[in-house]
C-alpha atoms as a PDB file:
ATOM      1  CA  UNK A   1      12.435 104.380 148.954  1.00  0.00           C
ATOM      2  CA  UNK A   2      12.578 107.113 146.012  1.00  0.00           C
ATOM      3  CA  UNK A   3      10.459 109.694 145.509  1.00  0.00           C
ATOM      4  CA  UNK A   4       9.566 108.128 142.364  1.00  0.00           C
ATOM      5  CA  UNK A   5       9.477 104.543 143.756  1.00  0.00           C
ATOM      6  CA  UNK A   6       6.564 105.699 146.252  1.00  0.00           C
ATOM      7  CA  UNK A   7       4.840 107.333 143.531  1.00  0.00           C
ATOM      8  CA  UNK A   8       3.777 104.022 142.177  1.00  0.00           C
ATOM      9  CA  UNK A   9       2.891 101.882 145.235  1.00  0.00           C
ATOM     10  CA  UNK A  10      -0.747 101.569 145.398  1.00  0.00           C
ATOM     11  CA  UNK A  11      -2.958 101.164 148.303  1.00  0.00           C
ATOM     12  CA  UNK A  12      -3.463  97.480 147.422  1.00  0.00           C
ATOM     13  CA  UNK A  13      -0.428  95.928 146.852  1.00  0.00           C
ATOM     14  CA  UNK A  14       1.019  97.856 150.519  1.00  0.00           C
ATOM     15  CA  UNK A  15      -1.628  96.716 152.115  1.00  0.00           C
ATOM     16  CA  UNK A  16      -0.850  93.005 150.795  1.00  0.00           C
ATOM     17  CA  UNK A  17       2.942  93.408 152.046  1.00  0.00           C
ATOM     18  CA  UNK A  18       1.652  94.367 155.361  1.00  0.00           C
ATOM     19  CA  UNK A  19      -0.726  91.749 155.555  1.00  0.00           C
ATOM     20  CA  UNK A  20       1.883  89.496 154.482  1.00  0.00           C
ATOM     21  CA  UNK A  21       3.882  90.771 157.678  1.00  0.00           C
ATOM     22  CA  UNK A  22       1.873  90.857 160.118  1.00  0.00           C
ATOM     23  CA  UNK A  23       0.546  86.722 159.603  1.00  0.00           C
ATOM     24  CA  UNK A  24       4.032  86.143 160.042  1.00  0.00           C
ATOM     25  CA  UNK A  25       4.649  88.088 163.227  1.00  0.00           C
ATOM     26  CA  UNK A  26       1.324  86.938 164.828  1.00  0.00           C
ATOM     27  CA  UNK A  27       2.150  83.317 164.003  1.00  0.00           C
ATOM     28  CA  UNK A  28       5.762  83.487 165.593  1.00  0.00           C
ATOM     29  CA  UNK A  29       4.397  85.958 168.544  1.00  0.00           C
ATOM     30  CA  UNK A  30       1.611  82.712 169.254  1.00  0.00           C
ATOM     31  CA  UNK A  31       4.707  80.336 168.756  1.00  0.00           C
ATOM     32  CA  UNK A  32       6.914  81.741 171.071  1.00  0.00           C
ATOM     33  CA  UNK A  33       3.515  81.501 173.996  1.00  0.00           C
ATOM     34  CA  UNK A  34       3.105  78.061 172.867  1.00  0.00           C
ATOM     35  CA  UNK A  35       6.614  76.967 173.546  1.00  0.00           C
ATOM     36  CA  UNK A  36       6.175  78.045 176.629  1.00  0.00           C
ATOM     37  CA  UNK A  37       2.912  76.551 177.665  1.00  0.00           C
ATOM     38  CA  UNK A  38       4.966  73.061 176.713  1.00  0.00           C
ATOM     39  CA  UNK A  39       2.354  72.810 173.379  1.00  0.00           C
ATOM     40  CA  UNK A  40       5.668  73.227 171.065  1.00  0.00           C
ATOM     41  CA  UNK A  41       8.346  71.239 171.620  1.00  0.00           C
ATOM     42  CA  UNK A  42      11.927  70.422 170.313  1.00  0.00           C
ATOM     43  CA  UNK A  43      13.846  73.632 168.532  1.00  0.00           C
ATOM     44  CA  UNK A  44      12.101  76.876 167.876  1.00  0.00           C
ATOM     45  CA  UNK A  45      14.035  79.691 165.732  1.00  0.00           C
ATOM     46  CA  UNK A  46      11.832  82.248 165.497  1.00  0.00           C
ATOM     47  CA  UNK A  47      11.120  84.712 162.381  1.00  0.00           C
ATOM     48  CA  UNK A  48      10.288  88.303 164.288  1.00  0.00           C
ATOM     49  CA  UNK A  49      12.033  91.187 162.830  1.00  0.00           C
ATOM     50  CA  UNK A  50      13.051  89.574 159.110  1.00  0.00           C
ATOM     51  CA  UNK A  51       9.650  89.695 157.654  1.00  0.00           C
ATOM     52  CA  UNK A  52      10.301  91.761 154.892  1.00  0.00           C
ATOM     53  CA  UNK A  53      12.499  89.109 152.985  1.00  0.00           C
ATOM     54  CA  UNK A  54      10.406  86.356 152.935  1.00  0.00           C
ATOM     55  CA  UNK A  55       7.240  89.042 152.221  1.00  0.00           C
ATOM     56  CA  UNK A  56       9.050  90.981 149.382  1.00  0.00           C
ATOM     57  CA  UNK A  57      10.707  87.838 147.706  1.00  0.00           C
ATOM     58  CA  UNK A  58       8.001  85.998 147.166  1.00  0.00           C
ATOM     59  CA  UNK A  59       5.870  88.245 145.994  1.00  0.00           C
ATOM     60  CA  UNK A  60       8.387  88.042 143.103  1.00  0.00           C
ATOM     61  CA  UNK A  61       8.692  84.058 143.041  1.00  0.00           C
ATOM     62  CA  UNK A  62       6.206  82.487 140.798  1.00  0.00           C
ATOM     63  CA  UNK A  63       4.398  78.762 141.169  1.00  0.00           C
ATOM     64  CA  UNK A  64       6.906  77.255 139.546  1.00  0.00           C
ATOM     65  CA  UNK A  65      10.219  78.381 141.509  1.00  0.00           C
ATOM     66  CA  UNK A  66      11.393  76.458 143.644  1.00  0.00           C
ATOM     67  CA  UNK A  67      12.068  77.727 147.171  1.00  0.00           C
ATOM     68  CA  UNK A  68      14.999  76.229 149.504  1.00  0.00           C
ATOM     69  CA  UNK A  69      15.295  77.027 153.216  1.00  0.00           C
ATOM     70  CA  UNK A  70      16.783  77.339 156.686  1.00  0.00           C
ATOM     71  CA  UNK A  71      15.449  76.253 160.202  1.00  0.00           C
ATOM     72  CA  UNK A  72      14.278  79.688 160.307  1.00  0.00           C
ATOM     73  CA  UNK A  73      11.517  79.136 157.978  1.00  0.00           C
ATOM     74  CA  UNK A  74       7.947  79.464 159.696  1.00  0.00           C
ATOM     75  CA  UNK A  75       8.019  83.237 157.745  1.00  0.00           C
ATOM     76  CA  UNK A  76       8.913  81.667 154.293  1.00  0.00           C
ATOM     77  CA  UNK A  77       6.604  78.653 154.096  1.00  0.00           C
ATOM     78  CA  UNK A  78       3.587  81.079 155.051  1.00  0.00           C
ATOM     79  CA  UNK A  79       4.653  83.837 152.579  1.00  0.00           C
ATOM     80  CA  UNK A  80       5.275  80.983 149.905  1.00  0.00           C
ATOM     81  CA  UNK A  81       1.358  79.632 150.412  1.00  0.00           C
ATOM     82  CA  UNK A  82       1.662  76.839 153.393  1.00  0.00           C
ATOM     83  CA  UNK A  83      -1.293  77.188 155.027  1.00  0.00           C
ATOM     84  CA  UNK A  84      -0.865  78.467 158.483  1.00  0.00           C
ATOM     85  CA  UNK A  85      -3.053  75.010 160.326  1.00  0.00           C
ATOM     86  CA  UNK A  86      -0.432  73.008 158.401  1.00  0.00           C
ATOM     87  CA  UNK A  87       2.494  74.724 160.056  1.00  0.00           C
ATOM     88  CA  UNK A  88       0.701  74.941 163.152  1.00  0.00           C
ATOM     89  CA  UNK A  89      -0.005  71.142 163.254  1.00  0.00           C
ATOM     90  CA  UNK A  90       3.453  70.525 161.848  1.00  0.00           C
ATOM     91  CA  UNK A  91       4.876  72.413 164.767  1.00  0.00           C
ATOM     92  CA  UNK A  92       2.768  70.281 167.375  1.00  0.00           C
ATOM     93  CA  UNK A  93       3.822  66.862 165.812  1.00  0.00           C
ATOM     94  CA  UNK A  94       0.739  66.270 164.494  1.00  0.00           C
ATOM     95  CA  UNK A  95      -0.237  63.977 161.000  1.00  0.00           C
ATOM     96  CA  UNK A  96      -2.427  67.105 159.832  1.00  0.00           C
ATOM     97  CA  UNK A  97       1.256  68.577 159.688  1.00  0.00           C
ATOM     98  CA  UNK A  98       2.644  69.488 156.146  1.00  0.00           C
ATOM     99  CA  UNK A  99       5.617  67.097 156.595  1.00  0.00           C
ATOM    100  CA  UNK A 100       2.810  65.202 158.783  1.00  0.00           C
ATOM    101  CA  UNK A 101       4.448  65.525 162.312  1.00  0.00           C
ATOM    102  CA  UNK A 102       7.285  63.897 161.437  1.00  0.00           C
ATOM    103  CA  UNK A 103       9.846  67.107 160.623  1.00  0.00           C
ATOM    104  CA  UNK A 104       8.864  69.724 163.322  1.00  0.00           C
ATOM    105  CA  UNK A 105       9.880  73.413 163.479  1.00  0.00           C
ATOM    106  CA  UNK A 106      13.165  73.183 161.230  1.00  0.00           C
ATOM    107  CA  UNK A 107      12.124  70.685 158.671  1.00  0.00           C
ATOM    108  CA  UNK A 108       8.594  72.280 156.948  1.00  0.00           C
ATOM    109  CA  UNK A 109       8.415  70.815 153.195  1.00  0.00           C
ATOM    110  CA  UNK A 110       5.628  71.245 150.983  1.00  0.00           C
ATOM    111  CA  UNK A 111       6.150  69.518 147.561  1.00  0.00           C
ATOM    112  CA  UNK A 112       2.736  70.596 145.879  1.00  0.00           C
ATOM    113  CA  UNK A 113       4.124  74.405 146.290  1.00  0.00           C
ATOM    114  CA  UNK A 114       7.452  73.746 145.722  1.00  0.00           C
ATOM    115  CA  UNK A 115       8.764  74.181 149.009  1.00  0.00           C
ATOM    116  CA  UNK A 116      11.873  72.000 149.830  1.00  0.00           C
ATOM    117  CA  UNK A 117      12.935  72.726 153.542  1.00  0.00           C
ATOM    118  CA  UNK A 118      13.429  73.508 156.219  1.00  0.00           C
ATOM    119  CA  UNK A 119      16.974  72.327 156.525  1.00  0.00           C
ATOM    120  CA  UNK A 120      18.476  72.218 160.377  1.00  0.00           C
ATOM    121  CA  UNK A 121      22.205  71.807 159.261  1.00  0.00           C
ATOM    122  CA  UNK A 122      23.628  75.041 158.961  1.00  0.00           C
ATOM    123  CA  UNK A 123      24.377  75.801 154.886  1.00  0.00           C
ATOM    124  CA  UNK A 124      22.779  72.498 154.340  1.00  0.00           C
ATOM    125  CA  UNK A 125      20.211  74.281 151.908  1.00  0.00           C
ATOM    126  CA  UNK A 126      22.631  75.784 149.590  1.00  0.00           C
ATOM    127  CA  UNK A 127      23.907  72.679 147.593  1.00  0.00           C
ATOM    128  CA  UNK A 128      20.064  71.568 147.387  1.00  0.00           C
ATOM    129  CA  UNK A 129      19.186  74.769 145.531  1.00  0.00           C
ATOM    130  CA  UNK A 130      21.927  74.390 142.974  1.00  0.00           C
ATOM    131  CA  UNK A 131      20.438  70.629 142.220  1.00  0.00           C
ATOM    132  CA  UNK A 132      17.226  72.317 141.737  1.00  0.00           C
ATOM    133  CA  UNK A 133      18.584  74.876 139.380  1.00  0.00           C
ATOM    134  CA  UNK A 134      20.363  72.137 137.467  1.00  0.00           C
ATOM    135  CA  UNK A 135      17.333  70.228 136.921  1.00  0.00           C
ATOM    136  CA  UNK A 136      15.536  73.488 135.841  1.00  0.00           C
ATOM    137  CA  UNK A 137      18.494  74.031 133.232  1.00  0.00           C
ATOM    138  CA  UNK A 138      18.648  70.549 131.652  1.00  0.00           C
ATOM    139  CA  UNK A 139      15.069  70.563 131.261  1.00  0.00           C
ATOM    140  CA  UNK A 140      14.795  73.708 129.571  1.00  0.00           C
ATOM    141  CA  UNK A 141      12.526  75.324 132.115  1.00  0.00           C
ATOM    142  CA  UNK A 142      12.336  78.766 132.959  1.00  0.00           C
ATOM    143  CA  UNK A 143      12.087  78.372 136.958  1.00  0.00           C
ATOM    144  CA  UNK A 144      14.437  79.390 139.405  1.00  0.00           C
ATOM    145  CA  UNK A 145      15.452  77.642 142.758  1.00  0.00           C
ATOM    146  CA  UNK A 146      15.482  80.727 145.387  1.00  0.00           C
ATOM    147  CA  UNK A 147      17.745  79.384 148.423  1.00  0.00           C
ATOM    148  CA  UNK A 148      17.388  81.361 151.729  1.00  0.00           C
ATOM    149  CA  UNK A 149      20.341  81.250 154.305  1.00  0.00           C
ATOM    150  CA  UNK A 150      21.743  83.007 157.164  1.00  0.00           C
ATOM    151  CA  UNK A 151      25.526  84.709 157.155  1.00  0.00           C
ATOM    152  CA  UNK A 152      26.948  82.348 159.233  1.00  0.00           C
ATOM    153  CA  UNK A 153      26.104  79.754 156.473  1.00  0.00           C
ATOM    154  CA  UNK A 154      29.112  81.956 154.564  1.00  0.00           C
ATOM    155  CA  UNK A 155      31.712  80.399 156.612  1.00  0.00           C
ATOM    156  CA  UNK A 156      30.876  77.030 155.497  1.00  0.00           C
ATOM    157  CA  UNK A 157      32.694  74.661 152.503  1.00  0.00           C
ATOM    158  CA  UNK A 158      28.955  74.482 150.558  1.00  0.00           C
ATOM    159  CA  UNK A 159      28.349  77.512 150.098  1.00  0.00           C
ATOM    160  CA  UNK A 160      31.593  78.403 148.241  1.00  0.00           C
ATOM    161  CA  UNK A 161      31.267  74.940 146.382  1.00  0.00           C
ATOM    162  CA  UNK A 162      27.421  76.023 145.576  1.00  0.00           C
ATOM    163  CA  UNK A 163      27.997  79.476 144.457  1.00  0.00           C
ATOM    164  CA  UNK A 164      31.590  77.953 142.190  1.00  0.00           C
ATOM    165  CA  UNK A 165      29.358  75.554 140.459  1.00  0.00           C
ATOM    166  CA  UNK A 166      26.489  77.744 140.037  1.00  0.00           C
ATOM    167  CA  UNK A 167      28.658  80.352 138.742  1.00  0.00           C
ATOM    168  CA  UNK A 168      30.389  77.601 136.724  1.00  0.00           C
ATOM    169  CA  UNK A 169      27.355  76.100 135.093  1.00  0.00           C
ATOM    170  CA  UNK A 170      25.272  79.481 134.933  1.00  0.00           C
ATOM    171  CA  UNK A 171      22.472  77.783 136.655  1.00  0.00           C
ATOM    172  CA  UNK A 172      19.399  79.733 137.363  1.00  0.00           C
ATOM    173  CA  UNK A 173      19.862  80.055 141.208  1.00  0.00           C
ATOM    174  CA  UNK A 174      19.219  82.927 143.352  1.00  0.00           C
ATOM    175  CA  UNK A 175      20.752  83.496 147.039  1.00  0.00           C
ATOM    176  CA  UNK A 176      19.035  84.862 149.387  1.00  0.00           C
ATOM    177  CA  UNK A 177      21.582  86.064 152.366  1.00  0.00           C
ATOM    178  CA  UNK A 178      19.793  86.726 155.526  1.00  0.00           C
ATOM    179  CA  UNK A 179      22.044  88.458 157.065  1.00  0.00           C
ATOM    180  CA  UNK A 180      21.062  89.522 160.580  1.00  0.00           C
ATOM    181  CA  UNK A 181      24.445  89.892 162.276  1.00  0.00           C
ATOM    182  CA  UNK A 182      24.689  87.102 164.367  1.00  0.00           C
ATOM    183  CA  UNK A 183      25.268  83.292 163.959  1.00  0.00           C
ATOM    184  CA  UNK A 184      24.080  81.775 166.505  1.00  0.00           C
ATOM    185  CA  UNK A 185      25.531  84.160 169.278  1.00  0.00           C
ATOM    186  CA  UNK A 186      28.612  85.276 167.243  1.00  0.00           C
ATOM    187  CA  UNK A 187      28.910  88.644 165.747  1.00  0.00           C
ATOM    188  CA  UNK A 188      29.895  88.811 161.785  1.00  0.00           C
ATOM    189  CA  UNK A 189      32.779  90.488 162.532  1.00  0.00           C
ATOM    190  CA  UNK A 190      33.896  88.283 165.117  1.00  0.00           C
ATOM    191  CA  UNK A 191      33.556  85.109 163.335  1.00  0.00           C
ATOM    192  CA  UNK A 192      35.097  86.980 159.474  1.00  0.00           C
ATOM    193  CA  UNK A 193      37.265  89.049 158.182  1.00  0.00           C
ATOM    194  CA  UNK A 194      35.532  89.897 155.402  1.00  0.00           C
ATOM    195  CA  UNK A 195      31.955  91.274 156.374  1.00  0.00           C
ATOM    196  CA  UNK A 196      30.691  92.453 153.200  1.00  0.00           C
ATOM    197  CA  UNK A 197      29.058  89.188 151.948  1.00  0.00           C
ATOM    198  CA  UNK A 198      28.433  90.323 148.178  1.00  0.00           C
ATOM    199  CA  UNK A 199      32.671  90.429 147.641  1.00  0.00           C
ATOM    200  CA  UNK A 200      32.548  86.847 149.066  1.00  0.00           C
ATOM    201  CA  UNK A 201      29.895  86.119 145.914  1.00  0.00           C
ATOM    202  CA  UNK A 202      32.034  88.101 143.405  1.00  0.00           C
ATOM    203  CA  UNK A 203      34.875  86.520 143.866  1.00  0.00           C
ATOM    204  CA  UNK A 204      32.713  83.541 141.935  1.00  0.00           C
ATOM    205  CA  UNK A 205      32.171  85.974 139.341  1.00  0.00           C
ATOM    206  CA  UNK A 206      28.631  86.420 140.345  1.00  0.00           C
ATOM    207  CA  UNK A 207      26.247  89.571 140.593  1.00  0.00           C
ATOM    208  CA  UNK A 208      25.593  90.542 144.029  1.00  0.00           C
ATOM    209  CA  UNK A 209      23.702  93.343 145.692  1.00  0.00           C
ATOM    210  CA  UNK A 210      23.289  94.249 149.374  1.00  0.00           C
ATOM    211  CA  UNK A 211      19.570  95.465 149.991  1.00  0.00           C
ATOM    212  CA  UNK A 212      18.096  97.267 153.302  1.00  0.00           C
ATOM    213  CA  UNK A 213      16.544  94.210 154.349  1.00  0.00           C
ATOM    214  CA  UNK A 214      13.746  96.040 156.956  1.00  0.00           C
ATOM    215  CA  UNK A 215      12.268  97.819 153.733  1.00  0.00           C
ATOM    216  CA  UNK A 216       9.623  95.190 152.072  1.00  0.00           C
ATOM    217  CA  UNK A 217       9.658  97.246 148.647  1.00  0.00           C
ATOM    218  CA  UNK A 218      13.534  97.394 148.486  1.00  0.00           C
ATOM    219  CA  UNK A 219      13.707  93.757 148.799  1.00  0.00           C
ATOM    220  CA  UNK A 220      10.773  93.209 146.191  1.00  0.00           C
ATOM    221  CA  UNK A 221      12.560  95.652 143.654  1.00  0.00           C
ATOM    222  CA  UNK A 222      15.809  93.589 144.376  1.00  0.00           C
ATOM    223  CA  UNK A 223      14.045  90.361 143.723  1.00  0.00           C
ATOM    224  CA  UNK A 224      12.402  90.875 140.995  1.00  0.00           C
ATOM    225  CA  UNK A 225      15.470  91.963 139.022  1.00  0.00           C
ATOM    226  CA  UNK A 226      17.821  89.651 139.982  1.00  0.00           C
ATOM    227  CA  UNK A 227      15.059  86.853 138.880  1.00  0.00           C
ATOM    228  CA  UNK A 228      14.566  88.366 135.987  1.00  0.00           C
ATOM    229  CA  UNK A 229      18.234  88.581 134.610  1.00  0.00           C
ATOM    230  CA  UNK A 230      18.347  84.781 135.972  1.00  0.00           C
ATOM    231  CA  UNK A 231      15.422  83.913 134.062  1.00  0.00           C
ATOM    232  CA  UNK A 232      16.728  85.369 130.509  1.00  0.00           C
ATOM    233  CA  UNK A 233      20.154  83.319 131.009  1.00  0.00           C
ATOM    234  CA  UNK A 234      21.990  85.890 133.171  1.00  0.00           C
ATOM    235  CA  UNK A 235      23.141  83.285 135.118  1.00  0.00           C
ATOM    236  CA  UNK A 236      23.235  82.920 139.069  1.00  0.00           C
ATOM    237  CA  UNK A 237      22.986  85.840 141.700  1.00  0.00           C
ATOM    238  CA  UNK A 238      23.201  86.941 145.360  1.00  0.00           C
ATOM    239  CA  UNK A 239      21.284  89.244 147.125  1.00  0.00           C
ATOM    240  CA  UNK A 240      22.637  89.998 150.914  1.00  0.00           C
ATOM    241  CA  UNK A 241      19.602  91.002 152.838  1.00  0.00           C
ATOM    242  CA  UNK A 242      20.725  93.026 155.409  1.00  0.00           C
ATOM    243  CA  UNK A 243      18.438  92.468 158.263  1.00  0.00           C
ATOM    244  CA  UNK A 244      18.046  91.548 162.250  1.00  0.00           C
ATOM    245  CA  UNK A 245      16.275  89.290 164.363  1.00  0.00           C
ATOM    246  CA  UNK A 246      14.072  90.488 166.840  1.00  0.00           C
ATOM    247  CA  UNK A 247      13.741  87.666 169.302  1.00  0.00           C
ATOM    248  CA  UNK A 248      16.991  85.164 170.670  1.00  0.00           C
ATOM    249  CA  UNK A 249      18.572  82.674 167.805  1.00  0.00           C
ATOM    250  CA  UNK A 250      16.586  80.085 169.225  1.00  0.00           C
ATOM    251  CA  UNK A 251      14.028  79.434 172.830  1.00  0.00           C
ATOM    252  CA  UNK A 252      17.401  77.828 174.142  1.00  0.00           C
ATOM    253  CA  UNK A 253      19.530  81.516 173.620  1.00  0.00           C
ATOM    254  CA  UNK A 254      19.761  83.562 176.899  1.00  0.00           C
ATOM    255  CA  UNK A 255      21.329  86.261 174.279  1.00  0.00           C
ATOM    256  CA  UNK A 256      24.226  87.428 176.694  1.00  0.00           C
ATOM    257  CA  UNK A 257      26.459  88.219 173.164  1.00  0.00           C
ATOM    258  CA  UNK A 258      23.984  91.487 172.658  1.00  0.00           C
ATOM    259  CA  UNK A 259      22.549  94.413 173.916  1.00  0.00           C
ATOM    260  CA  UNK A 260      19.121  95.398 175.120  1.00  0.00           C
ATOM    261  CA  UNK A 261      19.523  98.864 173.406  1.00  0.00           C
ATOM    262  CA  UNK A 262      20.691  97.928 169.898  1.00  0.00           C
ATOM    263  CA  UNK A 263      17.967  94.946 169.518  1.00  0.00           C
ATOM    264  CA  UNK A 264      14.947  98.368 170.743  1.00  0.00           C
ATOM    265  CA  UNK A 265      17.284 100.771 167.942  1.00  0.00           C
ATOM    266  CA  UNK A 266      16.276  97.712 165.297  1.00  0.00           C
ATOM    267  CA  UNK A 267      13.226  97.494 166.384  1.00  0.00           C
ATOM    268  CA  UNK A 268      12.093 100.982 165.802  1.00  0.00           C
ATOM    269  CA  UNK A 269      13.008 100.836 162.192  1.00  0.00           C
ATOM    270  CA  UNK A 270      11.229  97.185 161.679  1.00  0.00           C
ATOM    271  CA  UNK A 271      10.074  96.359 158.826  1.00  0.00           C
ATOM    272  CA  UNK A 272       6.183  96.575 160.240  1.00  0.00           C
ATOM    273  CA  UNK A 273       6.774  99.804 161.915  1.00  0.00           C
ATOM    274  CA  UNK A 274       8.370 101.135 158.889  1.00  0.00           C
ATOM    275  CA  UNK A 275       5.906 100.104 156.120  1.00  0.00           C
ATOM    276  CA  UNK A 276       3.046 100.852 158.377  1.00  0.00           C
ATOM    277  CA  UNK A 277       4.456 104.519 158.790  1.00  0.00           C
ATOM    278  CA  UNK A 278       5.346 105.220 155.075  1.00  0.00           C
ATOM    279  CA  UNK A 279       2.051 104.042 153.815  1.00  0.00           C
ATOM    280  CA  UNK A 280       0.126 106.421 156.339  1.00  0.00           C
ATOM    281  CA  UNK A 281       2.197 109.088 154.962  1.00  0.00           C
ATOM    282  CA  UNK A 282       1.509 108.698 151.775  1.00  0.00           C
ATOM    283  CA  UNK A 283      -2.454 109.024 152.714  1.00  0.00           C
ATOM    284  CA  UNK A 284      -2.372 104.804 151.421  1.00  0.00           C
ATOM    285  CA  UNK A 285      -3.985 103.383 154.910  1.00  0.00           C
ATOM    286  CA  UNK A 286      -5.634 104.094 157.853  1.00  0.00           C
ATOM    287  CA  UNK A 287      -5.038 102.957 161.617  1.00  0.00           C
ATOM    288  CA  UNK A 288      -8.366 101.486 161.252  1.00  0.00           C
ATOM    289  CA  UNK A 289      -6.723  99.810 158.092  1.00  0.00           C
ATOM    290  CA  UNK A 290      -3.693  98.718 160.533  1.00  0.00           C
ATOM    291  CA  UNK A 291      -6.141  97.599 163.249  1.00  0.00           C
ATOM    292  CA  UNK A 292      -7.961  95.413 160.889  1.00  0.00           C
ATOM    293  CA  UNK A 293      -5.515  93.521 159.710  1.00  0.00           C
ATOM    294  CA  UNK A 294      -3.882  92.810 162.160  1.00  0.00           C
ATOM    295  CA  UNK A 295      -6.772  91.463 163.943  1.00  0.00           C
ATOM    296  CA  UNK A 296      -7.422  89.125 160.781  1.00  0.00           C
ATOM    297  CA  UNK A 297      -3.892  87.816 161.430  1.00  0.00           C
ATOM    298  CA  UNK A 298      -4.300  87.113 165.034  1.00  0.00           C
ATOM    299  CA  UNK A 299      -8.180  85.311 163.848  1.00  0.00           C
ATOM    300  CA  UNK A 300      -5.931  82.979 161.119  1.00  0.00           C
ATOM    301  CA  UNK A 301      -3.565  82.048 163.987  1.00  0.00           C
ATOM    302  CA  UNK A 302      -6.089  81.252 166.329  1.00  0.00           C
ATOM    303  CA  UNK A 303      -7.862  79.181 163.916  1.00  0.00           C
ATOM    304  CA  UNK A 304      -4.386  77.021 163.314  1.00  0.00           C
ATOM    305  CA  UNK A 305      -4.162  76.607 166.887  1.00  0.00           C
ATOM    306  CA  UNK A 306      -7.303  75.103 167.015  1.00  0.00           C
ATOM    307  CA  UNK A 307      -6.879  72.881 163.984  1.00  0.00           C
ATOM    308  CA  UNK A 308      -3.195  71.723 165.380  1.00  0.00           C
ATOM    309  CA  UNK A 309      -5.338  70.778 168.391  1.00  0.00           C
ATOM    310  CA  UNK A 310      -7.917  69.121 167.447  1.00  0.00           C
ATOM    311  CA  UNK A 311      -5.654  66.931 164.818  1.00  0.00           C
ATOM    312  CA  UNK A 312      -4.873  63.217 165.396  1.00  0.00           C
ATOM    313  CA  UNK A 313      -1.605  62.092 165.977  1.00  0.00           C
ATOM    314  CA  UNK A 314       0.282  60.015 163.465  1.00  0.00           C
ATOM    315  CA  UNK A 315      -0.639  55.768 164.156  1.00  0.00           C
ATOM    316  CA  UNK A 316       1.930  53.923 165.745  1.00  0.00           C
ATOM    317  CA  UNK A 317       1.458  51.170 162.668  1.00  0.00           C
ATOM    318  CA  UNK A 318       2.033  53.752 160.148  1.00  0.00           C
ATOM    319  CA  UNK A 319       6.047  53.927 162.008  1.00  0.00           C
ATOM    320  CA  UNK A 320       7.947  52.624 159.473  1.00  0.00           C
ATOM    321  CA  UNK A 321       6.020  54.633 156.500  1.00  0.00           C
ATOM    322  CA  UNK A 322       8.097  57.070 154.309  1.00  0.00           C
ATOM    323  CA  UNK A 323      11.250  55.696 155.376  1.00  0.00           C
ATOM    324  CA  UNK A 324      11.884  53.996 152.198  1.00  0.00           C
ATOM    325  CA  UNK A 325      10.387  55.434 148.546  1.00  0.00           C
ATOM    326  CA  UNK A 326       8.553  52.612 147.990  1.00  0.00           C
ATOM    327  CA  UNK A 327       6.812  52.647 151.145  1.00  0.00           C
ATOM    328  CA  UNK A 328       4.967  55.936 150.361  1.00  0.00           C
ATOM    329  CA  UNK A 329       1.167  55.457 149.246  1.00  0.00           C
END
C-alpha cells in the first residue's frame, strides 16, 4: 500500500477489515475440527488464507448487489451478512440452516441479502451472475451482480460465453477471479497456456486488473472502482485476485501436487498476518486490540456451534416441500 494510501486508513475501518478476517478464519479453523469429530459431513472446501477478497469486496458491495458464488463460500456469505448460526446450522443439515439443511457446505443461499450460491459445479456461477446483471439492466436499476470464481473456472465454455455476452450487452457484472493457483490439485500453468487471467478477459473487450489478493485494502480500492465505473454504464469488468489457499482444496485432498514450504512462504504474508502488522506500524492497534478480537470471533463461533446443535432437524412430512414453486409457504 502507498504511502499516501496508508495515510488515510483510520483505526476504525482496519480494525473492521480485521475483524472481518478473523470471523472468517475462526469459523473455517472450528469447521475443519468439526469435520473431523463426524459433526460436518458431505464436502468441505475451506476459506483459510483468501480472506481478504471476500473482506475487501464487500465492504464495497451495497444491499442491493447481488452476490454469486462458488463451493468455497463459508468466507463470502459471512462477509456479505449471513449470520454465522445460520451457516453453522446449514453446515450440520439442520432446518435452522439458511438454505434450511437442505444445501450443505457448497450450496449457502440467502435471498433476503441477496446472496445466490453456493454453486458446487465448477463455473456454474458465472452464467447466473450475467442473468442477474441483465435483470438489473432492463429494470433500470443501479445494482451490480458480483460473481466470485476460482481460475480453474477459466478453462470452462461459461465463462467465455458469460464474459462475451456481458461484454456484448454491457451488463453491470463484476468478476471476481480467485485465483489461488491450483484447481483442484492442478497447477495454473499446468492446466493453461495462458496464465495471466486478465488477457483471457480482454480479449472480450473488457477491463481487467490483477490485484495482490493477501492485501484487504488493495482489493477494497480495486472493488470499489471497478463498481463504480460499472455502476455509471462502464459496462462489465474483471478483477483477478491473486491469492492462495491455506488449507487442502477440499477434507478429501491429501495435497501431494504441493509443497510444505511454499504453502508456510504464503502463509507468512497472509492476509491476517499482513494487515495485523501494517496497522501496528502505523501506531492504528494494539496486541491487546488483536487479542480482543480475535477472542470475539472465536465467542461468535462458539455460539453458532451451539445454535447448529441445539436446532431441530427438518420433519420427514415436510420431504417433498420446495421441490416445486408452488409448494413453498
Amino acid at each position: 500500500m502507498s504511502t499516501a494510501a496508508e495515510a488515510s486508513v483510520s483505526r476504525e475501518h482496519g480494525l473492521e477489515l480485521l475483524r472481518a478476517m478473523l470471523r472468517i478464519r475462526s469459523f473455517e479453523d472450528r469447521c475443519y475440527r468439526l469435520y473431523g469429530e463426524m459433526k460436518i459431513r458431505g464436502f468441505l472446501h475451506l476459506y483459510n488464507g483468501e480472506e481478504a477478497v471476500a473482506a475487501g469486496a464487500m465492504q464495497v458491495l451495497e444491499p442491493a448487489d447481488a452476490i454469486v458464488s462458488t463451493y468455497r463460500e463459508h468466507g463470502h456469505a459471512i462477509a456479505r451478512g449471513i449470520s454465522m448460526n445460520k451457516v453453522m446450522a446449514e453446515l450440520y443439515g439442520k432446518q435452522t440452516g439458511c438454505s434450511r439443511g437442505r444445501g450443505g457446505s457448497m450450496h449457502l443461499f440467502d435471498a433476503s441479502k441477496r446472496f445466490y450460491g453456493g454453486n458446487a459445479i465448477v463455473a456454474g456461477g458465472l452464467p447466473v451472475a450475467v442473468g442477474l446483471a441483465l435483470a438489473e439492466k432492463l429494470q433500470h436499476r443501479r445494482a451490480v451482480a458480483a460473481c466470485f470464481f476460482g481460475e480453474g473456472a477459466v478453462a470452462e465454455g461459461e465463462f467465455h460465453e458469460s464474459l462475451n455476452l456481458a461484454s456484448l450487452w454491457r451488463l453491470p457484472v463484476l468478476f471476481l477471479c480467485e485465483n489461488n493457483l491450483y484447481a483442484m490439485g492442478t497447477a495454473l500453468d499446468r492446466a493453461q497456456a495462458e496464465t495471466d487471467i486478465t488477457t483471457k478477459a480482454r480479449a472480450y473487450r473488457m477491463e481487467a486488473t490483477a490485484v495482490d489478493g493477501m492485501d484487504v485494502f488493495a482489493v477494497e480500492a480495486a472493488v470499489r472502482g471497478a463498481v463504480e465505473k460499472i455502476r455509471n454504464g462502464g459496462g462489465p469488468a474483471l478483477l483477478e485476485m491473486r491469492t492462495y489457499r491455506f488449507r487442502a482444496h477440499s477434507m478429501f485432498d491429501p495435497q501431494l501436487y504441493r509443497d510444505k514450504a511454499e504453502i508456510e512462504a504464503w502463509q507468512k504474508k497472509g492476509p491476517i498476518i499482513t494487515l495485523t502488522s501494517r496497522l501496528k506500524s502505523l501506531g492504528l492497534m494494539t496486541e491487546e486490540d488483536y487479542q480482543r478480537l480475535e477472542r470475539e470471533a472465536r465467542a461468535e463461533v462458539d455460539a453458532a456451534v451451539e445454535f447448529a446443535e441445539s436446532s431441530p432437524w427438518e420433519p420427514t412430512s415436510d420431504l417433498e416441500r420446495f421441490v416445486y414453486a408452488e409448494s413453498v409457504a
